[in-house]
C-alpha atoms as a PDB file:
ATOM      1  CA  UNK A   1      67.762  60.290 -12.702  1.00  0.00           C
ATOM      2  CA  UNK A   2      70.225  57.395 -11.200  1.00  0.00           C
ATOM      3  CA  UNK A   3      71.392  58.592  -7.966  1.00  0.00           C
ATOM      4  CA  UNK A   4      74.720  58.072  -6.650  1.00  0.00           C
ATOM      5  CA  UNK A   5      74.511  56.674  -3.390  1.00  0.00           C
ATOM      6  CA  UNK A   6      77.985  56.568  -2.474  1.00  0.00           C
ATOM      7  CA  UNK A   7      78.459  60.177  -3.378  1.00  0.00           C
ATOM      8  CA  UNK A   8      76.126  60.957  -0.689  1.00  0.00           C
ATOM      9  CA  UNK A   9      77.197  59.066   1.959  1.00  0.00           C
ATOM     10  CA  UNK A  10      80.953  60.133   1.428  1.00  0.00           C
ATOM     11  CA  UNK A  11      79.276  63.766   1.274  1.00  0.00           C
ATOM     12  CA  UNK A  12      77.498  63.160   5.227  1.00  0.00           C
ATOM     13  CA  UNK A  13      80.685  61.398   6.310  1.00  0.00           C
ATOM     14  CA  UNK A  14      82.941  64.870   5.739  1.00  0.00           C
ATOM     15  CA  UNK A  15      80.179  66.719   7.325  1.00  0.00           C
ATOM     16  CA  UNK A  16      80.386  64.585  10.475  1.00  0.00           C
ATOM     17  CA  UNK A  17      84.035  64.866  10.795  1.00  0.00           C
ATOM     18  CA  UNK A  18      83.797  68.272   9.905  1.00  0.00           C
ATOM     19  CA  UNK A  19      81.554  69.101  13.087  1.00  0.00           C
ATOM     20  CA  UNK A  20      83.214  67.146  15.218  1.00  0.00           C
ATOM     21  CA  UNK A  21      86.947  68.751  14.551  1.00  0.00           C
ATOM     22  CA  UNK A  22      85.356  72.230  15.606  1.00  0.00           C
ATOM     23  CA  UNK A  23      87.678  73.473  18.004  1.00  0.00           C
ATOM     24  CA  UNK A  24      87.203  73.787  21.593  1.00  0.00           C
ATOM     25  CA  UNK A  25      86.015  77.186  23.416  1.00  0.00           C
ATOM     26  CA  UNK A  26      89.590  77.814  25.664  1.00  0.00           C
ATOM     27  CA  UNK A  27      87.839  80.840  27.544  1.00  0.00           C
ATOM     28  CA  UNK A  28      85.023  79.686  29.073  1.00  0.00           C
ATOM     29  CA  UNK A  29      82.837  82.911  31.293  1.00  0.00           C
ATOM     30  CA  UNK A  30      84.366  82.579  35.162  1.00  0.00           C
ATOM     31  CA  UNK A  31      82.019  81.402  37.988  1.00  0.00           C
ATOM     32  CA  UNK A  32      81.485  84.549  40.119  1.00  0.00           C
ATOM     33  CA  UNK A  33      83.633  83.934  43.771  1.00  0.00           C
ATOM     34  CA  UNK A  34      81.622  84.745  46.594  1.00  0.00           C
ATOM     35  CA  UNK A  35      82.089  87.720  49.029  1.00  0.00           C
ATOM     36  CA  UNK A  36      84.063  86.531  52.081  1.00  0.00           C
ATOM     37  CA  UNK A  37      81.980  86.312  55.426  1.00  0.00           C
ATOM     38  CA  UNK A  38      83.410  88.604  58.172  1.00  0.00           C
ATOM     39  CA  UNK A  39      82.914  87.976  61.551  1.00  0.00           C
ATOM     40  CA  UNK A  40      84.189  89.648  64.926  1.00  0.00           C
ATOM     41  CA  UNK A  41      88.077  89.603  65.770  1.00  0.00           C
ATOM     42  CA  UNK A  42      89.386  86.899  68.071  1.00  0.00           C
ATOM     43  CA  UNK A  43      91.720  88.049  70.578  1.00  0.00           C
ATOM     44  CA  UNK A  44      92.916  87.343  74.088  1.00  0.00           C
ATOM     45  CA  UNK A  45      94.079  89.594  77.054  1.00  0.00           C
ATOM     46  CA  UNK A  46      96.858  89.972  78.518  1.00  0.00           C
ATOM     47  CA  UNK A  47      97.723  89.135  82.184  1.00  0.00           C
ATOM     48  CA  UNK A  48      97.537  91.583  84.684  1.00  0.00           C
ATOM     49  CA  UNK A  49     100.915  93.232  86.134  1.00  0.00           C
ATOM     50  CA  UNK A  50     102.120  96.597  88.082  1.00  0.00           C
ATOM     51  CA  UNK A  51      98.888  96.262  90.512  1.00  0.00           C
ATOM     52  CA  UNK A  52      99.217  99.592  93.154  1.00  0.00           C
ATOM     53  CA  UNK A  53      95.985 100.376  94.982  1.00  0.00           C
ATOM     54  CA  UNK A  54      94.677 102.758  92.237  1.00  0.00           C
ATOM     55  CA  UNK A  55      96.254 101.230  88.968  1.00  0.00           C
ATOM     56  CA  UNK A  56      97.146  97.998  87.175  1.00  0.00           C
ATOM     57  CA  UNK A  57      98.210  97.222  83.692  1.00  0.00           C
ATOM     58  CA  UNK A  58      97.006  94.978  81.076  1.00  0.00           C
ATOM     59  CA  UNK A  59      96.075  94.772  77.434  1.00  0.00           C
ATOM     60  CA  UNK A  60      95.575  92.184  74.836  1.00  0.00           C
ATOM     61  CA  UNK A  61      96.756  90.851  71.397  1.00  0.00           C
ATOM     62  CA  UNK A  62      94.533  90.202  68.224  1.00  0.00           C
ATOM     63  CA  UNK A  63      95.062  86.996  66.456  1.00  0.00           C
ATOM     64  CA  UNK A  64      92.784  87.274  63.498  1.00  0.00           C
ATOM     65  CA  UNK A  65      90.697  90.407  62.518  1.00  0.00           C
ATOM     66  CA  UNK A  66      87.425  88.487  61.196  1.00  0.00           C
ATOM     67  CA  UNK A  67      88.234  89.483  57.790  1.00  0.00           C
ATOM     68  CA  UNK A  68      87.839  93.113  58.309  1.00  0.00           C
ATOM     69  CA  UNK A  69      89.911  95.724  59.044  1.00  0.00           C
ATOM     70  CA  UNK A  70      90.078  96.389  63.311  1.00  0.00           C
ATOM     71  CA  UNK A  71      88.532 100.185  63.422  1.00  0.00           C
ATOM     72  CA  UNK A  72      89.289  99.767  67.565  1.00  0.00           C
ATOM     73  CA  UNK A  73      90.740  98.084  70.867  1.00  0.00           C
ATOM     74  CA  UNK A  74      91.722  98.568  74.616  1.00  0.00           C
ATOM     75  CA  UNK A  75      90.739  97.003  78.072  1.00  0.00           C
ATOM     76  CA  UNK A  76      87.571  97.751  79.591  1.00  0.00           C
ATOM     77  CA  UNK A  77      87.034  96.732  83.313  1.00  0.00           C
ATOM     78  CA  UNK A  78      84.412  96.097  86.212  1.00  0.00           C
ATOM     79  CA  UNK A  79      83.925  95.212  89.252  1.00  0.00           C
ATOM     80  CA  UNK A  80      81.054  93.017  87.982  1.00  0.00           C
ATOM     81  CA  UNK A  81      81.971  89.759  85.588  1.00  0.00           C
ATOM     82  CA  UNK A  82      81.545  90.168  82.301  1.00  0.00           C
ATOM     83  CA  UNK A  83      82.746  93.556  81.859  1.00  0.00           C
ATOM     84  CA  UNK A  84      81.606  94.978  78.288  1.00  0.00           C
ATOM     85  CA  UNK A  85      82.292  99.105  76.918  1.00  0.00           C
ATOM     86  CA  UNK A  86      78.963  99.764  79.144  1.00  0.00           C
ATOM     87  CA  UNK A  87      81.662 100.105  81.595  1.00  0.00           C
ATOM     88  CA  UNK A  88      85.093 101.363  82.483  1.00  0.00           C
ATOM     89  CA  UNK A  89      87.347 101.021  79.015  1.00  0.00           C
ATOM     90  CA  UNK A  90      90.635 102.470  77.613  1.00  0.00           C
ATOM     91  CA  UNK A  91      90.848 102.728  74.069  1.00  0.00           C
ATOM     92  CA  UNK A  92      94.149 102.131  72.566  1.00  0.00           C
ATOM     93  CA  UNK A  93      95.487 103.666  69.308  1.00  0.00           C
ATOM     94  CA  UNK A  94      98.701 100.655  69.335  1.00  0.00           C
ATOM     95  CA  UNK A  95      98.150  97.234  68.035  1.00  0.00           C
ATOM     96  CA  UNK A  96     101.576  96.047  66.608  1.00  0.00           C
ATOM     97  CA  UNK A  97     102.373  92.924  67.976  1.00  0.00           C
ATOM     98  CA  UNK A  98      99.354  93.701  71.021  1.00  0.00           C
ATOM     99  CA  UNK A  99      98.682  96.302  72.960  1.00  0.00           C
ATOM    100  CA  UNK A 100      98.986  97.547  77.009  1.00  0.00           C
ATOM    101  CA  UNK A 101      96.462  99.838  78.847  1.00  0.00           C
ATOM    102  CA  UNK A 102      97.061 101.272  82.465  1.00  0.00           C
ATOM    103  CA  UNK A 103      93.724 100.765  84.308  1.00  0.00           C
ATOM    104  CA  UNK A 104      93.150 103.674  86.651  1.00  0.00           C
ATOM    105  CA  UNK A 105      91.471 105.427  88.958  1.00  0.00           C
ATOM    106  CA  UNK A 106      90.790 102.277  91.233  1.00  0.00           C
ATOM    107  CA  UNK A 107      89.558 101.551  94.483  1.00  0.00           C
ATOM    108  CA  UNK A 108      91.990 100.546  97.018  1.00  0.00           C
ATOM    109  CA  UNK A 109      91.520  96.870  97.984  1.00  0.00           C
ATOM    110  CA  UNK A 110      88.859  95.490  95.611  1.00  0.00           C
ATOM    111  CA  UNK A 111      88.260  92.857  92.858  1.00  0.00           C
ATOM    112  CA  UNK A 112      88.042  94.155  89.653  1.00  0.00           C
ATOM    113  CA  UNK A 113      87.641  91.749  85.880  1.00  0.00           C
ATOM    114  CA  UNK A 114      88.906  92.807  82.920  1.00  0.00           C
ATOM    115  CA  UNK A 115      88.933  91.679  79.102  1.00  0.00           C
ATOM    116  CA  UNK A 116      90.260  92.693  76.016  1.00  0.00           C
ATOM    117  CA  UNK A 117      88.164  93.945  73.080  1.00  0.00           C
ATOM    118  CA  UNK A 118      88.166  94.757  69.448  1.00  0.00           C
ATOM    119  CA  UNK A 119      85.691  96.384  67.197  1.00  0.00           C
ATOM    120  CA  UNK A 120      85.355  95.294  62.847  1.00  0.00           C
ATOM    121  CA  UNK A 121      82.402  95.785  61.131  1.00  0.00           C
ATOM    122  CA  UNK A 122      81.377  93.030  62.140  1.00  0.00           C
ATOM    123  CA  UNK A 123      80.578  94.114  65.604  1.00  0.00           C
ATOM    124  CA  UNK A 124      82.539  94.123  69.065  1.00  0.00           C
ATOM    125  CA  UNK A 125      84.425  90.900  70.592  1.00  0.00           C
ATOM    126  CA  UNK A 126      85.803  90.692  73.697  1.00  0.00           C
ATOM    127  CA  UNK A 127      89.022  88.331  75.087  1.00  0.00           C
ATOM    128  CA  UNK A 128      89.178  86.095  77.943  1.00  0.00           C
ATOM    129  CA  UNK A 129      88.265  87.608  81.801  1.00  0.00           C
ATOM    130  CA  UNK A 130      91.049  87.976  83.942  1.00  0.00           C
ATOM    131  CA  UNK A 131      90.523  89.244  87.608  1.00  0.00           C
ATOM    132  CA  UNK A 132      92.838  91.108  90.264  1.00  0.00           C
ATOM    133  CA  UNK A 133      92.527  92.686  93.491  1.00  0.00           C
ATOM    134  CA  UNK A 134      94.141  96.234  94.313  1.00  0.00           C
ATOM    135  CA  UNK A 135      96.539  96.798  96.799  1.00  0.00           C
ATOM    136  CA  UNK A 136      94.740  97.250 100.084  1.00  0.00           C
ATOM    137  CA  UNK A 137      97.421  99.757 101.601  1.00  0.00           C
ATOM    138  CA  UNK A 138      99.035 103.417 101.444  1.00  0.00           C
ATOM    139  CA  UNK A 139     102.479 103.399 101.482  1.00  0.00           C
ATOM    140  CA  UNK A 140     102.333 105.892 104.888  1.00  0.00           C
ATOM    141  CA  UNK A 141     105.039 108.242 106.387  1.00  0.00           C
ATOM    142  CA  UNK A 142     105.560 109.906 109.530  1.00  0.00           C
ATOM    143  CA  UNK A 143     103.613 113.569 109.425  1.00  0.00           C
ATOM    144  CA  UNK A 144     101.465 112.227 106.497  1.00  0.00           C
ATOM    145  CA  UNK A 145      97.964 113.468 106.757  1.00  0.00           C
ATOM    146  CA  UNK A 146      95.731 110.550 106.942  1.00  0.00           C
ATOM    147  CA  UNK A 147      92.482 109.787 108.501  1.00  0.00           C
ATOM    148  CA  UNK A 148      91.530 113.275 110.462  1.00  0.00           C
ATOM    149  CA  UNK A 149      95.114 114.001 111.650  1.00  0.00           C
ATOM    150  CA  UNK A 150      98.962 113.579 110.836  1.00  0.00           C
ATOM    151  CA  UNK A 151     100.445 109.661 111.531  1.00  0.00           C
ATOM    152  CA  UNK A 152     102.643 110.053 114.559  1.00  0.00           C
ATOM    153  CA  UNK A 153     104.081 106.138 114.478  1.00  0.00           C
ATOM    154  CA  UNK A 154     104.061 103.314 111.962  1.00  0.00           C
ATOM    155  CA  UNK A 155     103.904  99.948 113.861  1.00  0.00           C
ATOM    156  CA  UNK A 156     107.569  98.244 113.390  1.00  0.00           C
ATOM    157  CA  UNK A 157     108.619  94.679 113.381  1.00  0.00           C
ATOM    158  CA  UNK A 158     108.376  93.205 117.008  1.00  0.00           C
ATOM    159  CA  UNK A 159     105.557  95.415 117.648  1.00  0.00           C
ATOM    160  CA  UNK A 160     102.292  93.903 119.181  1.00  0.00           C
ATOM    161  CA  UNK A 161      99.804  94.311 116.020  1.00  0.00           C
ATOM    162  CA  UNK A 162     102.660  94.975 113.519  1.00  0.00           C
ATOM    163  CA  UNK A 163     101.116  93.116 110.142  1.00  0.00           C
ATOM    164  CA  UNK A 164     103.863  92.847 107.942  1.00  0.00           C
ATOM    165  CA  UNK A 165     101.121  92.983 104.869  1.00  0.00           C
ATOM    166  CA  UNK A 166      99.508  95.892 105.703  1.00  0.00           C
ATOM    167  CA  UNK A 167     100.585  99.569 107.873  1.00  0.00           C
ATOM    168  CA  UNK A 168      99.179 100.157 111.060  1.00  0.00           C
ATOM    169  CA  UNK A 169     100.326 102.549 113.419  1.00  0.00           C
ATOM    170  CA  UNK A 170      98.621 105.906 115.683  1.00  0.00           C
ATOM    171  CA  UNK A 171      97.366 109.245 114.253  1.00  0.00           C
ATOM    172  CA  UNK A 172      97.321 112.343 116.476  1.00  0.00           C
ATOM    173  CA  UNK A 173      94.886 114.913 115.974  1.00  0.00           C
ATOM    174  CA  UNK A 174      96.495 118.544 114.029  1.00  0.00           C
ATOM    175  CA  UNK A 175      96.674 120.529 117.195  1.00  0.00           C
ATOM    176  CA  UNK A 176      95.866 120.557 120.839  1.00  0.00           C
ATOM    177  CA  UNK A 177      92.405 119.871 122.283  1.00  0.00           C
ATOM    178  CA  UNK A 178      93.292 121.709 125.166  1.00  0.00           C
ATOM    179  CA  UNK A 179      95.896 123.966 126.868  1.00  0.00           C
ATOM    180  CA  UNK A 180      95.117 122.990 130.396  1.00  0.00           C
ATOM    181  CA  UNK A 181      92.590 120.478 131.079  1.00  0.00           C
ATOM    182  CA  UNK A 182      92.651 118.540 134.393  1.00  0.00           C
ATOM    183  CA  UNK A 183      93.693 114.359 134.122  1.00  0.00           C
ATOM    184  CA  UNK A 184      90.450 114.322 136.850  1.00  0.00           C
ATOM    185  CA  UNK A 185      89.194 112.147 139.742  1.00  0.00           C
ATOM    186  CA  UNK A 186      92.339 111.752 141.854  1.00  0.00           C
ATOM    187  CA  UNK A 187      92.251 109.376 144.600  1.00  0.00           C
ATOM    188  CA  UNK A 188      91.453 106.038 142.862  1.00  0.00           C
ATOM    189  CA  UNK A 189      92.179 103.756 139.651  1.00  0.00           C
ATOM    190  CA  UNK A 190      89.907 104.424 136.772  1.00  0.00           C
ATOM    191  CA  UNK A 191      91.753 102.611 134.332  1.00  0.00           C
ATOM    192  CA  UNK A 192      91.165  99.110 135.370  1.00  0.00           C
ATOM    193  CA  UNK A 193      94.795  97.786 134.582  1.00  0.00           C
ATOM    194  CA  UNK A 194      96.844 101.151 136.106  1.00  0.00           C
ATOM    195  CA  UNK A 195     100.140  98.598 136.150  1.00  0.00           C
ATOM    196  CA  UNK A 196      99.762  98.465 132.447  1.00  0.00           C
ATOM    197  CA  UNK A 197      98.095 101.174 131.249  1.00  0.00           C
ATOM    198  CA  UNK A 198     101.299 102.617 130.270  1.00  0.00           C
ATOM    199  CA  UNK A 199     101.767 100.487 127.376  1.00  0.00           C
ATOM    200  CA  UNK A 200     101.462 101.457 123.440  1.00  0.00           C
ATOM    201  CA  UNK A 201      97.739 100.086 122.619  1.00  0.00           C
ATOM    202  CA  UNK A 202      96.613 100.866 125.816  1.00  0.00           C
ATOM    203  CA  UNK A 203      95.252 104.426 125.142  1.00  0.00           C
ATOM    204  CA  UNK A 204      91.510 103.639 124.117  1.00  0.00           C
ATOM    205  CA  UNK A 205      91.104 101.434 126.969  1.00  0.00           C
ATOM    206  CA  UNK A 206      92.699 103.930 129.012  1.00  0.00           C
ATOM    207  CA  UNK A 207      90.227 106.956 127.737  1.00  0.00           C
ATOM    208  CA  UNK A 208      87.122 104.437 127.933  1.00  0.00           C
ATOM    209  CA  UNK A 209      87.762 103.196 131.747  1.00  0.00           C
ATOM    210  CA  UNK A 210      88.525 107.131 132.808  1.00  0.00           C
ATOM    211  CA  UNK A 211      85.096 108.165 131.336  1.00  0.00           C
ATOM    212  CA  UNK A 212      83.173 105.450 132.656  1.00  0.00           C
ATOM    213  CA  UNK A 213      84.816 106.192 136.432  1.00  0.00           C
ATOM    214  CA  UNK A 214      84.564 109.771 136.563  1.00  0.00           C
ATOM    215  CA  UNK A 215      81.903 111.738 135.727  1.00  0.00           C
ATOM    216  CA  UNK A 216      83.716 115.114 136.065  1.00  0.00           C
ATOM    217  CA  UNK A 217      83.420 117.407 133.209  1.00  0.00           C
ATOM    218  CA  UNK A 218      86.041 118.924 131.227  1.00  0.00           C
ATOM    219  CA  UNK A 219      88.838 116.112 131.825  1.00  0.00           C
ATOM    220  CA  UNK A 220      91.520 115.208 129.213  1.00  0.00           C
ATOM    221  CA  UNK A 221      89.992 111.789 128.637  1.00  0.00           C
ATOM    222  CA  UNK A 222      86.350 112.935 128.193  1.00  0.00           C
ATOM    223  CA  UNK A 223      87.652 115.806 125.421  1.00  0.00           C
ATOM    224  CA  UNK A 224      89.343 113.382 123.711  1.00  0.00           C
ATOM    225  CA  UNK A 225      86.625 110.964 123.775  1.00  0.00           C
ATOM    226  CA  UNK A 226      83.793 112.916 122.721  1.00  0.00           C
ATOM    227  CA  UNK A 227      85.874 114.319 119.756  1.00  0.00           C
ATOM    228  CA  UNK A 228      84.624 114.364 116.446  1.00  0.00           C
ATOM    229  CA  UNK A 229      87.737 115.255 113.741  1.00  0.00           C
ATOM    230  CA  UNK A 230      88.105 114.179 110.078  1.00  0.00           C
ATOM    231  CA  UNK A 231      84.807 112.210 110.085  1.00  0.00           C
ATOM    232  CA  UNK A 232      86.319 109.934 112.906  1.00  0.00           C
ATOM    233  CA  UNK A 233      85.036 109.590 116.799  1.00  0.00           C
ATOM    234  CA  UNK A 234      87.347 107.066 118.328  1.00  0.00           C
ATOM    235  CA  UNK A 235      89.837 110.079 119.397  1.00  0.00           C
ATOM    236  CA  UNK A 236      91.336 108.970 122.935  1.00  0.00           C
ATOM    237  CA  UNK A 237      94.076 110.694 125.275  1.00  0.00           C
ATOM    238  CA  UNK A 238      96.543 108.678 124.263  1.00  0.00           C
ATOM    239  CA  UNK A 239      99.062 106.264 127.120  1.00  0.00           C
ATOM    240  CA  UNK A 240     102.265 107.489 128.080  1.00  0.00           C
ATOM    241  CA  UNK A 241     104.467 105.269 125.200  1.00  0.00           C
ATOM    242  CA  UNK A 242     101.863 106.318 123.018  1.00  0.00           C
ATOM    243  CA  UNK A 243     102.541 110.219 123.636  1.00  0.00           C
ATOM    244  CA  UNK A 244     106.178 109.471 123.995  1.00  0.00           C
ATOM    245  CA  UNK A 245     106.270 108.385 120.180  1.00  0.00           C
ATOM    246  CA  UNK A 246     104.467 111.722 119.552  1.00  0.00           C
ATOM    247  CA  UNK A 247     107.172 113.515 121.589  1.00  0.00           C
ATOM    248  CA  UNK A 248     109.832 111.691 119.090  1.00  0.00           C
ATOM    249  CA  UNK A 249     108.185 113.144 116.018  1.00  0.00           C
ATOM    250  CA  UNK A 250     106.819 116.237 117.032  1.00  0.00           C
ATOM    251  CA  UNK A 251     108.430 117.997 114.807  1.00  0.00           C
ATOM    252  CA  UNK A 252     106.875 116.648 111.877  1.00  0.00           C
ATOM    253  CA  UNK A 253     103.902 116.322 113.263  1.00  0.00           C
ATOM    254  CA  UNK A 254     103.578 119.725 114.598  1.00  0.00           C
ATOM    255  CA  UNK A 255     101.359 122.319 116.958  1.00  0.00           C
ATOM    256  CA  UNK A 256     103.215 120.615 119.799  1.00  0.00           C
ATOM    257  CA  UNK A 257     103.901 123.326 122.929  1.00  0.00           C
ATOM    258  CA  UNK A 258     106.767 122.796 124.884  1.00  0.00           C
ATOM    259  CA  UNK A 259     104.770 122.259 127.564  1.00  0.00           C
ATOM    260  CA  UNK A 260     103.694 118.852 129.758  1.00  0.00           C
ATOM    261  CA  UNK A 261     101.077 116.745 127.555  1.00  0.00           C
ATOM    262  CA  UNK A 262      98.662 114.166 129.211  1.00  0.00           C
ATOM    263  CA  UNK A 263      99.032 110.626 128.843  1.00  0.00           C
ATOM    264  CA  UNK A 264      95.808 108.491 129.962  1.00  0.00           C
ATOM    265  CA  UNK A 265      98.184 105.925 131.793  1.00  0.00           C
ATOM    266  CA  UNK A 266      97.916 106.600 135.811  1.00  0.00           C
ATOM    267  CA  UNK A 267     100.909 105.989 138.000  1.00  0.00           C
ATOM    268  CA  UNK A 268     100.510 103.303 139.763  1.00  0.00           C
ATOM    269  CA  UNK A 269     102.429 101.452 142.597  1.00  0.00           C
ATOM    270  CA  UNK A 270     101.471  99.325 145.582  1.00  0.00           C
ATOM    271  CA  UNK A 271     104.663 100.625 147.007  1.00  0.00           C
ATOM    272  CA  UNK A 272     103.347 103.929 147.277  1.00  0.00           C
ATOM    273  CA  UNK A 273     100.564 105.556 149.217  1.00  0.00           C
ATOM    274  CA  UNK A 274      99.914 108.070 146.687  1.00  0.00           C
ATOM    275  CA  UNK A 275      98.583 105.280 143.952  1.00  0.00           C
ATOM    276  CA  UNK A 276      95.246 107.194 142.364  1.00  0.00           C
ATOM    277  CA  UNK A 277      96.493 110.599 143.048  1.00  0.00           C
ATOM    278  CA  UNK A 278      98.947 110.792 139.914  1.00  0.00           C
ATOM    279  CA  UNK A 279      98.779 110.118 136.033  1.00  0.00           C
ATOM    280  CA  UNK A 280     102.117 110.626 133.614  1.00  0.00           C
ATOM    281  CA  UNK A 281     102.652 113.025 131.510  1.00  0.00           C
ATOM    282  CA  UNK A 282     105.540 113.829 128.824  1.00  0.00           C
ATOM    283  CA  UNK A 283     106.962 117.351 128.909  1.00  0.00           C
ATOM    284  CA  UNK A 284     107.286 118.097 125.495  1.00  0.00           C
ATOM    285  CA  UNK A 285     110.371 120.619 125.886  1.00  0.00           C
ATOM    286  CA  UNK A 286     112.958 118.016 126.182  1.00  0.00           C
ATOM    287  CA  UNK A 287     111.131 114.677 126.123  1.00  0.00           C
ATOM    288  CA  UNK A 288     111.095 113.880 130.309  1.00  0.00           C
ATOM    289  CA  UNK A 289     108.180 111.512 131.502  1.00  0.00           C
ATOM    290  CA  UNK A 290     107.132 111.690 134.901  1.00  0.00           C
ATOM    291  CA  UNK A 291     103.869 111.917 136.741  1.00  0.00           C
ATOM    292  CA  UNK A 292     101.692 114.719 138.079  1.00  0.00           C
ATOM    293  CA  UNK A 293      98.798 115.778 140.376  1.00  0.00           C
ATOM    294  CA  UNK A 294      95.355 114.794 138.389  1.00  0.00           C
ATOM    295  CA  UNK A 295      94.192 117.809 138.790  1.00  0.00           C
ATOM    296  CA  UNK A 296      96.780 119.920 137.542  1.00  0.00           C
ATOM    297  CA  UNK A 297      95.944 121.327 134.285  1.00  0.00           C
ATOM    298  CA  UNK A 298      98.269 120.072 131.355  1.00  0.00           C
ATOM    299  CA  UNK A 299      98.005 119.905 127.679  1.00  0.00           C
ATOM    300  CA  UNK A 300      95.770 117.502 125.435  1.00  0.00           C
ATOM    301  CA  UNK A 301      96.424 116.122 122.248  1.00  0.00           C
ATOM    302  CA  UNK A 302      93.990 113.072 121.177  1.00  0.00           C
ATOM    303  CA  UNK A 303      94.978 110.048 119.253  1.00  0.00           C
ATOM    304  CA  UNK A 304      93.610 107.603 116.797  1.00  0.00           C
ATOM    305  CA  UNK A 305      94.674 104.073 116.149  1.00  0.00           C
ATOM    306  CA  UNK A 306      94.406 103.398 112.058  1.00  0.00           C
END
């Protein structure tokens, strides 16, 4: 049988152009995305501010979470670099905008570092170090007690070893160390500057030259001297201006008699033939100074310098 040849190829030809006309899949399967990476929170703290002896402030702000939600954030703090939640921390429960944290519980006058942190899933990071120093003084008051006794003076302006950074001043002791104890020795200087042992700052010298001069027991200087009070040892009878700015604030002070008080500050004079036979005392009744046989028995208060 005659075949028609152009029957068939006109037959392949629609085939072909068939196939190829098949229309296009528009919905192809989607490529899977990947699961995001988290990492750690970045953050950075904030400067330090309100610094006291015992306390500052500070805090930090996060800038990106790490892809995961923040589950926690504060300060932590050190006197050591590097501080980490080993140490001192404060967590905070506000981050809106950043967050502040009042460090405290501090040591008076000592470097501490400090850095922000913030914990994801991720794990813990930590902001940039900052470092501050406390305060390295009370705020002190007349009558406050400080250092094994009550503060009697705070050194002013124009007085020798006033420190306009930091309080200085003279403690007395809580009560009397004696209700008659003799000054002791009359009949010589055992001060070593008697023409200015009067002064305010003189009363430790004062105390040290009597008990190296007179080995008499029971005198004002030697009780104040060998007195242990409040954990402290460097008690002395204090020199007349000394005890005359305990005379001023007695009151707040307290325990005073109204009696005559020794000073350690001898009366001295090369006008007078008695030089060595007195030392000055205050009469604490109505504030007179004047001086007094050493070996009349007056009162005793010891002082401290802080």
């Amino acid at each position: 049988m005659k075949v028609n040849r152009t029957l068939i190829l006109n037959s392949l030809l629609i085939v072909i152009l068939f196939m190829s006309c098949k229309k296009e899949d528009n919905n192809p399967t989607p490529t899977p995305t990947p699961n995001p990476t988290i990492v750690i929170p970045t953050l950075t703290t904030t400067a330090i501010s309100a610094i006291t002896t015992s306390s500052a402030s500070s805090g930090g702000a996060v800038t990106s979470d790490g892809g995961a939600a923040v589950s926690a954030w504060g300060v932590c703090w050190s006197t050591s670099t590097n501080p980490t939640l080993a140490n001192s921390f404060l967590q905070n429960n506000e981050i809106s905008g950043g967050f502040s944290s009042v460090l405290s519980g501090l040591t008076l006058n000592t470097t501490y570092y400090v850095r922000a942190y913030a914990i994801n899933s991720a794990g813990t990071a930590y902001g940039n170090e900052l470092s501050f120093t406390t305060a390295n003084t009370v705020l002190l008051y007349i009558g406050q007690s400080y250092q094994g006794g009550k503060i009697a003076y705070i050194l002013q302006a124009g007085d020798y070893g006033y420190d306009a950074t930091i309080q200085h001043g003279l403690i007395a002791a809580p009560n009397d160390q004696s209700t008659g104890a003799p000054w002791g020795c009359a009949g010589g200087s055992l001060t070593g500057q008697p023409d200015e042992s009067v002064f305010f700052g003189t009363g430790s010298g004062n105390t040290e030259g009597i008990i190296s001069n007179c080995q008499q027991a029971g005198i004002a200087a030697r009780i104040c001297g060998d007195l242990v009070l409040g954990g402290y040892s460097d008690w002395f009878l204090p020199s007349r201006d000394e005890l005359w700015k305990m005379y001023l604030n007695r009151y707040t002070i307290g325990g005073f008699a109204n009696d005559y008080y020794w000073s350690s500050s001898e009366h001295y004079d090369d006008n007078y033939w008695d030089s060595g036979i007195y030392a000055w005392w205050v009469r604490f009744s109505n504030g007179e100074q004047g001086w007094g046989d050493k070996n009349a028995p007056d009162y005793v208060r010891a002082a401290r310098y802080f």
